[in-house]
C-alpha atoms as a PDB file:
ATOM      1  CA  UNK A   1       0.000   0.000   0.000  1.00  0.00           C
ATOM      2  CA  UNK A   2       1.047   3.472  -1.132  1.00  0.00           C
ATOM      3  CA  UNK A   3       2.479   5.664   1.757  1.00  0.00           C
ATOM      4  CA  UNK A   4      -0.071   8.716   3.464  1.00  0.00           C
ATOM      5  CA  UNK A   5       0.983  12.275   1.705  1.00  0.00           C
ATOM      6  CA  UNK A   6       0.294  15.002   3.869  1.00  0.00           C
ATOM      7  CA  UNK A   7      -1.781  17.775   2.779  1.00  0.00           C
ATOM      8  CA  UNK A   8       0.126  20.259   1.862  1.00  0.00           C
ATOM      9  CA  UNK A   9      -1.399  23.315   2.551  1.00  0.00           C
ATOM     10  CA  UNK A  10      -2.628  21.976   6.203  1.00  0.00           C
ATOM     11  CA  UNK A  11       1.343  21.333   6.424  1.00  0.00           C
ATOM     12  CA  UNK A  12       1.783  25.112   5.887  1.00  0.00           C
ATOM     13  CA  UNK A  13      -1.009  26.327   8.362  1.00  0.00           C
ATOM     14  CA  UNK A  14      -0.743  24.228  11.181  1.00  0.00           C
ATOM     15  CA  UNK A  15       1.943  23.586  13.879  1.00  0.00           C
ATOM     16  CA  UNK A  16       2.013  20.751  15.959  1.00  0.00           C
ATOM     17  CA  UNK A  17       3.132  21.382  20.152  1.00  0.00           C
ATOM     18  CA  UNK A  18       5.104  18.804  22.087  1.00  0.00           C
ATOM     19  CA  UNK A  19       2.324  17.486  23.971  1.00  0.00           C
ATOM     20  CA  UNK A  20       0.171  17.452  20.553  1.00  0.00           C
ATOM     21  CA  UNK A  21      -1.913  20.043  20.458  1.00  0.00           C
ATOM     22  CA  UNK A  22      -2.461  21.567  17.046  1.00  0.00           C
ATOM     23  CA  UNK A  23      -1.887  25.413  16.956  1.00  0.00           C
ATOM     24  CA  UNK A  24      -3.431  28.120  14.310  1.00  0.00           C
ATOM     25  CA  UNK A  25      -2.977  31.514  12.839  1.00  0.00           C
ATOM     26  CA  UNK A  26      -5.804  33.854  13.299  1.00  0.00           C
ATOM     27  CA  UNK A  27      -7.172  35.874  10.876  1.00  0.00           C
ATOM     28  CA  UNK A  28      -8.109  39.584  10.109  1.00  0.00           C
ATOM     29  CA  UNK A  29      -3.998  40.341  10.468  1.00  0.00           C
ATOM     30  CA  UNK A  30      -3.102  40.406   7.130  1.00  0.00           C
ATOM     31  CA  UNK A  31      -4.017  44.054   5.870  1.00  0.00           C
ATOM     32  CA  UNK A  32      -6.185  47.142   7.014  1.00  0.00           C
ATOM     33  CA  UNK A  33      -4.709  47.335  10.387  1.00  0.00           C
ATOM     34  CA  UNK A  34      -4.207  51.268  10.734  1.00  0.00           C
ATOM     35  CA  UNK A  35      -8.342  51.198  11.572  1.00  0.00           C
ATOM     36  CA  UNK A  36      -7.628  48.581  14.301  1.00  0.00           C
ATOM     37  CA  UNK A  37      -6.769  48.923  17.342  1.00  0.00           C
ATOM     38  CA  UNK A  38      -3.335  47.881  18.886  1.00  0.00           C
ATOM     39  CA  UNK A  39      -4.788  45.735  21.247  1.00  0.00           C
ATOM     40  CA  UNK A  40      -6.295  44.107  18.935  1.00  0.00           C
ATOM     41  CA  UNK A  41      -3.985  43.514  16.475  1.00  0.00           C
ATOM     42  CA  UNK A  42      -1.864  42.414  18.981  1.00  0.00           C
ATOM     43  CA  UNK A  43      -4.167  39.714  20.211  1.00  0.00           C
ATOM     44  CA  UNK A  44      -4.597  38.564  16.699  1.00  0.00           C
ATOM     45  CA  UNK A  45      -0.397  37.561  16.321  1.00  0.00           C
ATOM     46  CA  UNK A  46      -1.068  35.179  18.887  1.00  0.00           C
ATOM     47  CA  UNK A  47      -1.584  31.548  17.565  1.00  0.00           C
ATOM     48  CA  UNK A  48      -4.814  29.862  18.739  1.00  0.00           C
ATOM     49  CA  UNK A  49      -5.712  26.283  19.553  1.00  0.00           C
ATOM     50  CA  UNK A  50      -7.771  24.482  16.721  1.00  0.00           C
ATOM     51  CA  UNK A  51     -11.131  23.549  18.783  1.00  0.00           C
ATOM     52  CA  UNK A  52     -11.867  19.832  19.335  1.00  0.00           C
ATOM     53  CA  UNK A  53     -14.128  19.211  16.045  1.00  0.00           C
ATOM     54  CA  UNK A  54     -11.608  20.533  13.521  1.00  0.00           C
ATOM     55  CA  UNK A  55      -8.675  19.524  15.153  1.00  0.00           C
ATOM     56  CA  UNK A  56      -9.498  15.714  14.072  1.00  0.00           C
ATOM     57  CA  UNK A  57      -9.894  16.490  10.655  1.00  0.00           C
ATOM     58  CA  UNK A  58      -6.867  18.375  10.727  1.00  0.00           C
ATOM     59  CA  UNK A  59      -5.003  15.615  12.157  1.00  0.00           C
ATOM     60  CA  UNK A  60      -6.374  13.507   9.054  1.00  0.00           C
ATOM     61  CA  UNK A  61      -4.894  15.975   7.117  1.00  0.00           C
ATOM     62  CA  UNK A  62      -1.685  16.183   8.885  1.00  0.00           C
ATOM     63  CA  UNK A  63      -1.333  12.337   8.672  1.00  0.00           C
ATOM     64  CA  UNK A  64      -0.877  12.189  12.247  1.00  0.00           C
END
């Protein structure tokens, strides 16, 4: 049986931790940030956890 590929845009947007969790970029960051507030934009740099649902199709994804 051929080997699992990884999907390769899911291997571009998602970053797996040490203990497994599967961390995100969040959006509204990428332009159109002189209107937003600093605190905010701030906030959005952080990455996020994927919630529980996705996060399993991800992992399909992912091939992990």
């Amino acid at each position: 049986m051929p080997k699992m590929k990884t999907e390769t845009g899911a291997k571009k947007r998602f970053k797996v931790t040490a203990n497994g969790k599967i961390l995100r970029r969040k959006s509204y960051r990428a332009h159109l940030l002189e209107k937003k507030s600093s605190t905010r934009t701030r906030r959005l740099g952080r990455e996020a956890e994927v919630a529980g649902g996705q996060a399993k199709t991800v992992r399909k994804m992912l091939g992990i």
